[in-house]
C-alpha atoms as a PDB file:
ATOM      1  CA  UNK A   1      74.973 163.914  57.675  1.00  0.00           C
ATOM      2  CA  UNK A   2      77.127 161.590  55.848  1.00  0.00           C
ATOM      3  CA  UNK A   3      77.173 157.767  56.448  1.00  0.00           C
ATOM      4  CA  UNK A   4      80.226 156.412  57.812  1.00  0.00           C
ATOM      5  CA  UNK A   5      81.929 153.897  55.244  1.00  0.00           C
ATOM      6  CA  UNK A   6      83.773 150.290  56.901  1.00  0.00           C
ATOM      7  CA  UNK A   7      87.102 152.032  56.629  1.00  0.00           C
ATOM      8  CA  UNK A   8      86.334 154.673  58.952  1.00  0.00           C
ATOM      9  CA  UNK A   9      84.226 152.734  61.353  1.00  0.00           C
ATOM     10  CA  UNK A  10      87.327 150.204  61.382  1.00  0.00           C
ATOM     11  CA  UNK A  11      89.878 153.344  61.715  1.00  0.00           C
ATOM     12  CA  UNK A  12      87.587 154.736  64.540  1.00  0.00           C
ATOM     13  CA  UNK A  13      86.466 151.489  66.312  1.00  0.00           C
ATOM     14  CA  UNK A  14      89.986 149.320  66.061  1.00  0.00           C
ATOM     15  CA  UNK A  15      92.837 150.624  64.144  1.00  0.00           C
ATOM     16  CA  UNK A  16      93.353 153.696  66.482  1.00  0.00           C
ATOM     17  CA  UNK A  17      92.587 152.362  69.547  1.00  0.00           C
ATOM     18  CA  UNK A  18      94.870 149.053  68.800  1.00  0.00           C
ATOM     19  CA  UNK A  19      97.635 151.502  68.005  1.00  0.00           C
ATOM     20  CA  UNK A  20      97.858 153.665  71.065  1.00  0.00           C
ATOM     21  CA  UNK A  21      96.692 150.697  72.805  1.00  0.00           C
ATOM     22  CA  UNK A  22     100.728 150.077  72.088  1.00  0.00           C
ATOM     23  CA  UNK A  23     101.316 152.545  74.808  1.00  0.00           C
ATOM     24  CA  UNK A  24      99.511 150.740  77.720  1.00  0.00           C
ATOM     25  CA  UNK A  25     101.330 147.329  76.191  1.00  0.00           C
ATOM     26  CA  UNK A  26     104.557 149.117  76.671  1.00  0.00           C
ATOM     27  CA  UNK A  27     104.131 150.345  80.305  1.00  0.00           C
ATOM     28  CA  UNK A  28     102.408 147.512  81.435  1.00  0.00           C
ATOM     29  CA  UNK A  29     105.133 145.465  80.347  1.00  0.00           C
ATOM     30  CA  UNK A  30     107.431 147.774  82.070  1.00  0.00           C
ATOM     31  CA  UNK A  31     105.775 147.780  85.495  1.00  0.00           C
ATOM     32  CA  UNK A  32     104.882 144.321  85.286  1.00  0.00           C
ATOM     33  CA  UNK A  33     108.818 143.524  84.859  1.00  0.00           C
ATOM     34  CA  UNK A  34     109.948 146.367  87.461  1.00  0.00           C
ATOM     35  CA  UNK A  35     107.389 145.652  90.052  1.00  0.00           C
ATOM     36  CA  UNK A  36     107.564 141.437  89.766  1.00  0.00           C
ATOM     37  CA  UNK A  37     109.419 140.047  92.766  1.00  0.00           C
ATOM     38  CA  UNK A  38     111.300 137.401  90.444  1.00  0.00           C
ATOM     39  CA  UNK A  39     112.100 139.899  87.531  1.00  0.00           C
ATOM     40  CA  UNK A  40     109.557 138.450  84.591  1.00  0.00           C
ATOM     41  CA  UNK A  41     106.570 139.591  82.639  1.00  0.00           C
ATOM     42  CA  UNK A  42     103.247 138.581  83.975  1.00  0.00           C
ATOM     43  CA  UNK A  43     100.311 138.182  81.031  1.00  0.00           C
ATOM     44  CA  UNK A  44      97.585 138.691  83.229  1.00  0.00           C
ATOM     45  CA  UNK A  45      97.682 142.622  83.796  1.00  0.00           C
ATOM     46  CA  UNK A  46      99.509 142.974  80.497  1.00  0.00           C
ATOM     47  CA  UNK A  47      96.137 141.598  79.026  1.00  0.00           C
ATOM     48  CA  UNK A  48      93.931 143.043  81.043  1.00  0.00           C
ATOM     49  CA  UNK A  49      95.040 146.516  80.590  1.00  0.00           C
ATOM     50  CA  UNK A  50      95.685 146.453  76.693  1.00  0.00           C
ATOM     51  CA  UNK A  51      92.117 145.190  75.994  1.00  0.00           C
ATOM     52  CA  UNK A  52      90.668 147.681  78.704  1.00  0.00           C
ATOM     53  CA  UNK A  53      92.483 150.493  76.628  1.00  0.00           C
ATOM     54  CA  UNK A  54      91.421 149.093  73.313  1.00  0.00           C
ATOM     55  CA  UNK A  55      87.618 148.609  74.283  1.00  0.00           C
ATOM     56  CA  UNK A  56      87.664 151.824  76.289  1.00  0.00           C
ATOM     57  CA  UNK A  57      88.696 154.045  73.265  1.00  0.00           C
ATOM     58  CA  UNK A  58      86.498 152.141  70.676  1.00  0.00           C
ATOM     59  CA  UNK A  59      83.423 152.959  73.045  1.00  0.00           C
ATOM     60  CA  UNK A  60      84.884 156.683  73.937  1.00  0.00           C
ATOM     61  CA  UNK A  61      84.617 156.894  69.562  1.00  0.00           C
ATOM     62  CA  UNK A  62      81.163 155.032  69.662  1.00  0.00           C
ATOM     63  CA  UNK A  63      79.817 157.606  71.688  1.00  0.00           C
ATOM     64  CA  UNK A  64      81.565 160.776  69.755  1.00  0.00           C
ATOM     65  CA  UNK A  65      79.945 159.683  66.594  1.00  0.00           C
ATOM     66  CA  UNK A  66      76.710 157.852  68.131  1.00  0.00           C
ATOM     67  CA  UNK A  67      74.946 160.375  65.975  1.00  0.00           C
ATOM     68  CA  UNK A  68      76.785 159.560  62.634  1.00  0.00           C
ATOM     69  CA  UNK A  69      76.512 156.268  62.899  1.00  0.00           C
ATOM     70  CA  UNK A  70      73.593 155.620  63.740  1.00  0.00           C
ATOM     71  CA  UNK A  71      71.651 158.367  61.623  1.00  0.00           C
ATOM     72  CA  UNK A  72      70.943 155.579  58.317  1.00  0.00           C
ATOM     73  CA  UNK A  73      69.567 152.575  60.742  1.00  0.00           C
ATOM     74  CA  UNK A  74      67.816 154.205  64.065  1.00  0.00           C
ATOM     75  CA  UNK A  75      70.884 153.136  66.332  1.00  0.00           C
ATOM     76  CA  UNK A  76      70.579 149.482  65.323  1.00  0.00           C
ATOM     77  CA  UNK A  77      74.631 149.985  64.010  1.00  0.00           C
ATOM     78  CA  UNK A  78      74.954 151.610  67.311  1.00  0.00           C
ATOM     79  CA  UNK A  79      73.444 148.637  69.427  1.00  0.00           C
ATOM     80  CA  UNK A  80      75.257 145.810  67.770  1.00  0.00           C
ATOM     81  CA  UNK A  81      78.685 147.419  67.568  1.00  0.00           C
ATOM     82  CA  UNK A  82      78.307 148.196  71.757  1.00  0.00           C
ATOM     83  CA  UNK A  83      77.043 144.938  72.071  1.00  0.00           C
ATOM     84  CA  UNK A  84      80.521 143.094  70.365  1.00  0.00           C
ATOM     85  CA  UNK A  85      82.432 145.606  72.594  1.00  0.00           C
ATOM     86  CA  UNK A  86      80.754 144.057  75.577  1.00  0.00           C
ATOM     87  CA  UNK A  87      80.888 140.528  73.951  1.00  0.00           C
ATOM     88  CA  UNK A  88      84.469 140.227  73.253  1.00  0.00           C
ATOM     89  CA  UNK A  89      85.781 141.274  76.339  1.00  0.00           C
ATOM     90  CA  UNK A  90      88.165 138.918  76.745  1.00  0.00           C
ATOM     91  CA  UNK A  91      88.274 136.803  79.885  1.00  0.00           C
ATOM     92  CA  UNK A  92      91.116 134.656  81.944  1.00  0.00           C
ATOM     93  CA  UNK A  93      90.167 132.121  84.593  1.00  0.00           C
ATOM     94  CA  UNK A  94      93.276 133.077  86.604  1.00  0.00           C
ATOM     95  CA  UNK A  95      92.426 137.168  86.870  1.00  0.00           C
ATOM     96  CA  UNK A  96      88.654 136.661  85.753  1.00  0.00           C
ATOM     97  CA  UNK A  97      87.502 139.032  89.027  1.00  0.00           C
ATOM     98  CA  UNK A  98      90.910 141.207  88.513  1.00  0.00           C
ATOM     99  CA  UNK A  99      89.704 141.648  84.532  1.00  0.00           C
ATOM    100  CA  UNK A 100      85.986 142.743  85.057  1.00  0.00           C
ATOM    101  CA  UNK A 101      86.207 145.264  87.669  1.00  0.00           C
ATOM    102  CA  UNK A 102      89.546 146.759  86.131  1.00  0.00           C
ATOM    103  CA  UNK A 103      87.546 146.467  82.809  1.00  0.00           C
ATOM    104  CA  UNK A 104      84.892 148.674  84.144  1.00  0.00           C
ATOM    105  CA  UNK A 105      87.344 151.150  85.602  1.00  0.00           C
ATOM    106  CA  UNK A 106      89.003 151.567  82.532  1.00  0.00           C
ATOM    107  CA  UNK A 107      85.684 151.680  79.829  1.00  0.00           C
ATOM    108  CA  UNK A 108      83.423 152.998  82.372  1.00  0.00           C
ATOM    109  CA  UNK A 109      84.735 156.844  81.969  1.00  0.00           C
ATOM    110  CA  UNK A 110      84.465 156.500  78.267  1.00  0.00           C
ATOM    111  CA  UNK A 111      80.769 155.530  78.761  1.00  0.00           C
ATOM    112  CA  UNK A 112      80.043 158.283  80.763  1.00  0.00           C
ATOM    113  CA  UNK A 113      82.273 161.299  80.271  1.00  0.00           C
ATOM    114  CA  UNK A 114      80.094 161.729  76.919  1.00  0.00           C
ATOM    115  CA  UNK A 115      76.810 160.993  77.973  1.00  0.00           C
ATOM    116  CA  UNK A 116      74.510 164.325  78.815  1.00  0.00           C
ATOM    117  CA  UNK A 117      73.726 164.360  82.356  1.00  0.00           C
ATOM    118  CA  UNK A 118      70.662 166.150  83.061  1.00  0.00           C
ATOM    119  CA  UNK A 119      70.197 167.337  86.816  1.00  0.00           C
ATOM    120  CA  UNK A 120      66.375 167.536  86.034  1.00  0.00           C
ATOM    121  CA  UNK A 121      66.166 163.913  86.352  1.00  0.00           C
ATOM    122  CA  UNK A 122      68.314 164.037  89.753  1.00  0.00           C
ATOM    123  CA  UNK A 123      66.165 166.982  90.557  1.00  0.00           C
ATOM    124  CA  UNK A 124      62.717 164.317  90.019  1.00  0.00           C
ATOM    125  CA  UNK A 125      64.927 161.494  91.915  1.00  0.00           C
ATOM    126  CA  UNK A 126      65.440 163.721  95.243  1.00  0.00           C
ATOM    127  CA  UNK A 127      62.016 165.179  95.542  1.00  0.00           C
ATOM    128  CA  UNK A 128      60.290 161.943  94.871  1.00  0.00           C
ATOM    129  CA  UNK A 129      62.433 160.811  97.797  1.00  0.00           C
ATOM    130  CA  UNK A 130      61.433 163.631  99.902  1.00  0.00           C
ATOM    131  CA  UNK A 131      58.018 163.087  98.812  1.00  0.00           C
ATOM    132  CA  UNK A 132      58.082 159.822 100.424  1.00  0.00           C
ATOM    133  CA  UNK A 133      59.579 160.494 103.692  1.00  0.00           C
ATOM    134  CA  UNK A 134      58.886 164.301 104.473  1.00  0.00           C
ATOM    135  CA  UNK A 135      55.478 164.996 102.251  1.00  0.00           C
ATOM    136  CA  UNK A 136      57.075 167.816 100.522  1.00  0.00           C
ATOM    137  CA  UNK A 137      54.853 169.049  97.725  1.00  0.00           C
ATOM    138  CA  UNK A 138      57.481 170.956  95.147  1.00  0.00           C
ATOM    139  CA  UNK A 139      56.452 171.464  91.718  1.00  0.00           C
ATOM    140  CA  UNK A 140      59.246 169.930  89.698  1.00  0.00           C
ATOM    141  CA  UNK A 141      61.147 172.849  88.049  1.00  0.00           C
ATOM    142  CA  UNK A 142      60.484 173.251  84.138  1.00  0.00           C
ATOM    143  CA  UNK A 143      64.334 173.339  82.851  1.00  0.00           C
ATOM    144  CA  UNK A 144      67.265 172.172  84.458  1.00  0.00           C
ATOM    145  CA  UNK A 145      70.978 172.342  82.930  1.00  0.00           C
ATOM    146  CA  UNK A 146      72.468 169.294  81.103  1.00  0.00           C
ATOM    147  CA  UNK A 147      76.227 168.922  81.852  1.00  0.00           C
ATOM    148  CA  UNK A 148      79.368 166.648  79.732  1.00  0.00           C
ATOM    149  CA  UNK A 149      82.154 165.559  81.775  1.00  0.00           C
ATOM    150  CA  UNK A 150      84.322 165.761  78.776  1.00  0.00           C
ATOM    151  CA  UNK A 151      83.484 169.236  77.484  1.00  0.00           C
ATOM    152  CA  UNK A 152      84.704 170.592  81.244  1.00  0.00           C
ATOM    153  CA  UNK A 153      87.952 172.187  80.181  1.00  0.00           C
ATOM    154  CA  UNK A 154      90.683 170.069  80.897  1.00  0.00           C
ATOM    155  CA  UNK A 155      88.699 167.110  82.481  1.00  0.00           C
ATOM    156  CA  UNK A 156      89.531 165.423  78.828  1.00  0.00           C
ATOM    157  CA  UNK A 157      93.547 165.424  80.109  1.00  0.00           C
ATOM    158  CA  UNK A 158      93.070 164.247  83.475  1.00  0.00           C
ATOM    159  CA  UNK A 159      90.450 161.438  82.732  1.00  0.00           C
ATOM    160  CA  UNK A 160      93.393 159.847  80.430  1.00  0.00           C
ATOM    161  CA  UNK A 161      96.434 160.875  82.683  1.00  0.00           C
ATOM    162  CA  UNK A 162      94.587 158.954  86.011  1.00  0.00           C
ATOM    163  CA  UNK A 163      93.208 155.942  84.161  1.00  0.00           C
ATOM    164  CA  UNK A 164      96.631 155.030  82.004  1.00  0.00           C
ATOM    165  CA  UNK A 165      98.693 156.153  84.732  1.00  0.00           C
ATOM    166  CA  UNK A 166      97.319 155.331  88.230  1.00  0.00           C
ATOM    167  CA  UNK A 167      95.137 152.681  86.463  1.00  0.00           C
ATOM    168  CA  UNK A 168      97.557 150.901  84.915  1.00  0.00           C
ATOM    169  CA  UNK A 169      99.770 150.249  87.935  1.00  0.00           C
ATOM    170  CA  UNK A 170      96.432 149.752  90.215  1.00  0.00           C
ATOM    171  CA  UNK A 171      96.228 146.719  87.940  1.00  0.00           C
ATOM    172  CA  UNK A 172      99.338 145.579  87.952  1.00  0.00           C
ATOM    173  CA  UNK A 173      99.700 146.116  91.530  1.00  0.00           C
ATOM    174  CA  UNK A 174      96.671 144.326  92.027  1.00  0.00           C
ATOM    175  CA  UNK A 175      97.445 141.491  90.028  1.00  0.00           C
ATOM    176  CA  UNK A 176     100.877 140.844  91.398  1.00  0.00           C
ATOM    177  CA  UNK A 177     100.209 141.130  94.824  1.00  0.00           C
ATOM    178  CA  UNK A 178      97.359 138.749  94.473  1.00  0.00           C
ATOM    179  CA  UNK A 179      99.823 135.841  93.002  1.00  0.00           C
ATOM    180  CA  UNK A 180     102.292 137.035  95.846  1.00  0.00           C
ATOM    181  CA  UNK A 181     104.439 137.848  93.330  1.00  0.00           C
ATOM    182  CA  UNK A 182     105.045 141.631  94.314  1.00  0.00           C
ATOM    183  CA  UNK A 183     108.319 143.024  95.300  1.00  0.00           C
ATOM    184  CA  UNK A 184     109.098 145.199  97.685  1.00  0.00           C
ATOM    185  CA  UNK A 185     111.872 147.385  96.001  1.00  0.00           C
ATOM    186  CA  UNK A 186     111.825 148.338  92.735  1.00  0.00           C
ATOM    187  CA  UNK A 187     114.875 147.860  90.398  1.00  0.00           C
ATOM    188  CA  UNK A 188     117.347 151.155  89.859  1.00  0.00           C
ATOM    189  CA  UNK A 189     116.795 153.401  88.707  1.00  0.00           C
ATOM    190  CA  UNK A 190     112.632 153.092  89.035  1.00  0.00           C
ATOM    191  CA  UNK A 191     110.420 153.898  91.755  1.00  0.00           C
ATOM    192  CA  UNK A 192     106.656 154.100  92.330  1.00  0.00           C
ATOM    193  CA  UNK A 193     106.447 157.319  92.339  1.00  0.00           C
ATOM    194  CA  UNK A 194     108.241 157.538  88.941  1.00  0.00           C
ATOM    195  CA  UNK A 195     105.675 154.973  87.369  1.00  0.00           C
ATOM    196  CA  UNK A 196     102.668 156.900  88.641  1.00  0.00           C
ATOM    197  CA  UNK A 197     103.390 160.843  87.865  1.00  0.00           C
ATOM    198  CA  UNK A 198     105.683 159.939  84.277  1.00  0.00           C
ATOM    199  CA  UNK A 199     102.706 158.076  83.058  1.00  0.00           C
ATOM    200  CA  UNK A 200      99.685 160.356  84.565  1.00  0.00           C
ATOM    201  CA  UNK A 201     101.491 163.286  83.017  1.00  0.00           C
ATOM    202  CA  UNK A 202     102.976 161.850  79.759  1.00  0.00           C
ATOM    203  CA  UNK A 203      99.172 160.729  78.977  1.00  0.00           C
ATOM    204  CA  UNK A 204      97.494 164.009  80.167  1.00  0.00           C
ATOM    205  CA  UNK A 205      99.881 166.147  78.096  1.00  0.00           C
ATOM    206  CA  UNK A 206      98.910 163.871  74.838  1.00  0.00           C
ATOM    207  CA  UNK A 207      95.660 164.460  75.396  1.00  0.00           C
ATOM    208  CA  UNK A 208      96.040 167.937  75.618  1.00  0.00           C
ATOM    209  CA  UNK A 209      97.780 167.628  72.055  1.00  0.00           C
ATOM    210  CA  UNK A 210      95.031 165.850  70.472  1.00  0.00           C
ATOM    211  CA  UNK A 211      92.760 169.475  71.137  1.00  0.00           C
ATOM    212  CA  UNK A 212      95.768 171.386  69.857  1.00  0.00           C
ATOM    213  CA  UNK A 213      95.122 169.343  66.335  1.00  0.00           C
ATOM    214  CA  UNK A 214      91.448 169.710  66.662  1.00  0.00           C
ATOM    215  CA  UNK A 215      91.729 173.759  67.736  1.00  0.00           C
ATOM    216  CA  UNK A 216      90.570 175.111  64.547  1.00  0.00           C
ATOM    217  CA  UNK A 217      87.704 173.176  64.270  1.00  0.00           C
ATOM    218  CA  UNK A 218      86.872 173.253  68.134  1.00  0.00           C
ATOM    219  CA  UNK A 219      87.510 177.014  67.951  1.00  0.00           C
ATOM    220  CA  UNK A 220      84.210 176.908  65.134  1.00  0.00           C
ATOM    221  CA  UNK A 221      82.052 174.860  66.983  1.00  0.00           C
ATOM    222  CA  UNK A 222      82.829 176.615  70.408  1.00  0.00           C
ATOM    223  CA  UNK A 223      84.340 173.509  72.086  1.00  0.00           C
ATOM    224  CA  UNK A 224      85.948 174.990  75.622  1.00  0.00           C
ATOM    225  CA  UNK A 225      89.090 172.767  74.890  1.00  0.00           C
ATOM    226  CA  UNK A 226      92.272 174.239  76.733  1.00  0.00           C
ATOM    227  CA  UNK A 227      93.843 175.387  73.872  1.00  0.00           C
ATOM    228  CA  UNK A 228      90.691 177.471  72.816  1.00  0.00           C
ATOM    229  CA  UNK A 229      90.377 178.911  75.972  1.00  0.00           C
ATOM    230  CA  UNK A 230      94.138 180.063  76.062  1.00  0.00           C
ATOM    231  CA  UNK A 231      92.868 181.360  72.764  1.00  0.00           C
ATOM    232  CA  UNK A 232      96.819 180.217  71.263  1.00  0.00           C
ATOM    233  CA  UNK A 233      98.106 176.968  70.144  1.00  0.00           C
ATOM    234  CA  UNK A 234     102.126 178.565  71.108  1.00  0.00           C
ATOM    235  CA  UNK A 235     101.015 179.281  74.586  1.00  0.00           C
ATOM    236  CA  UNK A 236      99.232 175.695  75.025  1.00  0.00           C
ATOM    237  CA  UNK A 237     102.507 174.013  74.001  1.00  0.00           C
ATOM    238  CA  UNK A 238     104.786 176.706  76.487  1.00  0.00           C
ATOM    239  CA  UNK A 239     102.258 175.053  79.523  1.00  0.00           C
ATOM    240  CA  UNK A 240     103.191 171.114  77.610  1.00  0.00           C
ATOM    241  CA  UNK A 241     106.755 172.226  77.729  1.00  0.00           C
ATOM    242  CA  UNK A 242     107.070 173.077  81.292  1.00  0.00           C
ATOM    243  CA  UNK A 243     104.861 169.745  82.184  1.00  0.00           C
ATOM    244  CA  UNK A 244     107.653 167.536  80.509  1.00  0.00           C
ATOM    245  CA  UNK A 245     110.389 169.670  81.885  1.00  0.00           C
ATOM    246  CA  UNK A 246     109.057 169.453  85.590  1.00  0.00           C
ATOM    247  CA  UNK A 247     108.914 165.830  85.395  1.00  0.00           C
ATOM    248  CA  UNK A 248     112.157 165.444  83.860  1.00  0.00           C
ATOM    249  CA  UNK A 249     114.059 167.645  85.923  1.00  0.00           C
ATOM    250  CA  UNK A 250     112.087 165.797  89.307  1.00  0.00           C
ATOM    251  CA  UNK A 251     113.647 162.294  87.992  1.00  0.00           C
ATOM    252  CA  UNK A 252     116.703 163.305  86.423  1.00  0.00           C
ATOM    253  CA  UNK A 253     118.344 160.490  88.162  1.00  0.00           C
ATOM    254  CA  UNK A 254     116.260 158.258  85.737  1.00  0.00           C
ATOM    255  CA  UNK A 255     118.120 158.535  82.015  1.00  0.00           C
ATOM    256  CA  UNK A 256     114.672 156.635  80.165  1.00  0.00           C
ATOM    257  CA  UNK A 257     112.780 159.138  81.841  1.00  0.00           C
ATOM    258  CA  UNK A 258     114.640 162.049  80.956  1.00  0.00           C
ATOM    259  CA  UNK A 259     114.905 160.778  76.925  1.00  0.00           C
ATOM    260  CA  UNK A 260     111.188 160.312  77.343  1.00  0.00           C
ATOM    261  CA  UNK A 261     110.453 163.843  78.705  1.00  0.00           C
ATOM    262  CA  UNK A 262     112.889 165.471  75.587  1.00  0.00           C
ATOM    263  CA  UNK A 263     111.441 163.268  72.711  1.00  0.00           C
ATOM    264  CA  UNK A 264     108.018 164.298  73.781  1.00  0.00           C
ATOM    265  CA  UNK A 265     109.021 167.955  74.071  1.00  0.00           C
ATOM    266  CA  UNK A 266     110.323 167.938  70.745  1.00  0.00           C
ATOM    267  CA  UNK A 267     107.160 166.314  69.557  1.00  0.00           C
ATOM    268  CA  UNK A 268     104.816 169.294  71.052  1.00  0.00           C
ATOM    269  CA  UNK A 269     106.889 171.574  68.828  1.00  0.00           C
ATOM    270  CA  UNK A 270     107.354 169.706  65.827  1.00  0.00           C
ATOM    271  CA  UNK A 271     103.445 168.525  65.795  1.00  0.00           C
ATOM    272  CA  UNK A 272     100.992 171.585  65.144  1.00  0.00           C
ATOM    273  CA  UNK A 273      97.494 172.393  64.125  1.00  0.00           C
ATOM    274  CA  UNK A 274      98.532 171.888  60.483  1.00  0.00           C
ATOM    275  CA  UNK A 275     100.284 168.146  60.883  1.00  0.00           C
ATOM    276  CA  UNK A 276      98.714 165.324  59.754  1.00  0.00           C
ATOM    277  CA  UNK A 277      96.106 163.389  62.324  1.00  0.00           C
ATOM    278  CA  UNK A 278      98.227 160.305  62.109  1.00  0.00           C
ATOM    279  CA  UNK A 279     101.559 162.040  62.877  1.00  0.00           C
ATOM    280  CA  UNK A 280     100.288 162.992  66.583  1.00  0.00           C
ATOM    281  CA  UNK A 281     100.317 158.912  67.440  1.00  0.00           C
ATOM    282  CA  UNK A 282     103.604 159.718  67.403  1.00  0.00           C
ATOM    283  CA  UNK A 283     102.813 161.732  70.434  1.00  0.00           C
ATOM    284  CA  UNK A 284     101.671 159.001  72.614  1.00  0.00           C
ATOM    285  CA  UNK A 285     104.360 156.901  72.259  1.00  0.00           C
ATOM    286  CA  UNK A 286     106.731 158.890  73.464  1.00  0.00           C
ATOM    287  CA  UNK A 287     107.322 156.595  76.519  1.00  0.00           C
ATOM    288  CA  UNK A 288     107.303 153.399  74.420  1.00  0.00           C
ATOM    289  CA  UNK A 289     110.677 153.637  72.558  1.00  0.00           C
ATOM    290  CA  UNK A 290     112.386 154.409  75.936  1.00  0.00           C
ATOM    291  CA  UNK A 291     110.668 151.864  77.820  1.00  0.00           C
ATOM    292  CA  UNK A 292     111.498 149.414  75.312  1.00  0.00           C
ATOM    293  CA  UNK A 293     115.040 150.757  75.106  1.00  0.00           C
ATOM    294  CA  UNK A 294     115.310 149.845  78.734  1.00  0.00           C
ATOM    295  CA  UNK A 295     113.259 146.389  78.395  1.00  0.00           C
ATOM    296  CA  UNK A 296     115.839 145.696  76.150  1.00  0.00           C
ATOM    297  CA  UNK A 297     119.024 145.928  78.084  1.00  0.00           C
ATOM    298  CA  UNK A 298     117.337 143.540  80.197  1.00  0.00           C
ATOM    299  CA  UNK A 299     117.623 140.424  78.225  1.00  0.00           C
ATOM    300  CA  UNK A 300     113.644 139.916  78.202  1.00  0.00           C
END
């Protein structure tokens, strides 16, 4: 197995993650605006939520290429990079509670939804607890199946829909209303219910176009990725289309929504299994031009 060089641990580790990271700067910056009950940005949740996303994806790529990178040194690479992660978490004595616990909502998913769980060791856990309290005398079974959250079709897409769409405004909501600085009516033409099912399915759908670049390769190694399982790139981006559509025919009222919903339809079709890696970041920024389009016309 080949070493990794600095370029592509820095690449892994920062460059991506501080590059879609953009995304979550962009709608936090929009909620935090749209949801403020005097109109202005508030740094706190706009901070929280970009490092969250940064850490979270640099530890989702830790733990997709644990074995790589730590094959030369016996995990010692692996051990000092998580322990930086942890390390630098940045840290604000006006949101300090509000940054760890949203911290570990965001990074704790990427920790886990690659780590093997093995129901043997649940299976040793319960009986030892029966053991204790109602003598029972089970052998412990010899095998017992080891499951990872991410490689359950589709749990990839929803894992990044609910924690950059519901997460994000859980933070900002959270924020704000602690300060007392939450409004009760959201600008025109936004609404809550805007915020929360644009951004949950914006982020799901990019997901979901991240396996349709990989779907070659996760068709070899037998990854159960959606687009494998449809067994057809053109009929996983006719199920992206009619995601975008839905949304932007549901808030058709909204004109940043709408542009959003388009540019990122054109982007499932123009972005295939033969496009360059690089050119699907493209893909999740398809709500960041609009939202700063409308940030803009604001005066901010």
């Amino acid at each position: 197995m080949s070493i990794p060089t600095i370029p592509k641990l820095a690449d892994e580790l920062f460059l991506r993650p501080i590059v879609i990271s953009m995304n979550s700067l962009a709608l936090s910056c929009l909620m935090s605006y749209v949801m403020s009950a005097n109109g202005t940005l508030d740094w706190r949740p706009i901070t929280i939520c970009v490092t969250s996303d940064i850490l979270a994806m640099g530890a989702d790529h830790l733990k997709d290429k644990e074995e790589e990178f730590s094959s030369d040194r016996n995990n010692a690479n692996d051990s000092r990079i998580a322990s930086w992660l942890y390390m630098h978490e940045p840290s604000s004595p006006p949101a300090l509670y509000s940054l760890h616990w949203h911290y570990l909502t965001f990074v704790a998913p990427a920790l886990l939804w690659t780590t093997p769980i093995n129901f043997k060791k649940f299976g040793l856990i319960s009986r030892r607890l029966l053991g204790r309290f109602g003598k029972d005398k089970r052998q412990p079974s010899t095998s017992a199946p080891t499951l990872v959250i991410k490689r359950i079709p589709g749990m990839k897409a929803i894992f990044n829909g609910i924690i950059r769409g519901c997460g994000i405004y859980t933070v900002v909501l959270s924020v704000l209303s602690g300060s007392g600085n939450l409004t009760n009516t959201l600008p025109t033409p936004w609404s809550v219910v805007q915020l929360i099912v644009w951004s949950t399915v914006n982020r799901s759908c990019h997901a979901i176009m991240t396996d349709v670049r990989d779907f070659e390769d996760d068709l070899k190694a037998g990854v159960p990725t959606i687009p494998v399982l449809l067994g057809s790139v053109v009929k996983t981006k006719v199920i992206l289309t009619a995601c975008h559509v839905l949304v932007m025919l549901a808030f058709i009222e909204n004109a940043y929504i709408m542009g959003s919903c388009l540019f990122a339809t054109a982007l499932v079709w123009m972005l295939g299994k033969h496009s360059p890696k690089k050119a699907f970041l493209f893909s999740s920024h398809s709500q960041s031009l609009f939202i700063i389009w409308y940030l803009s016309t604001r005066h901010i």
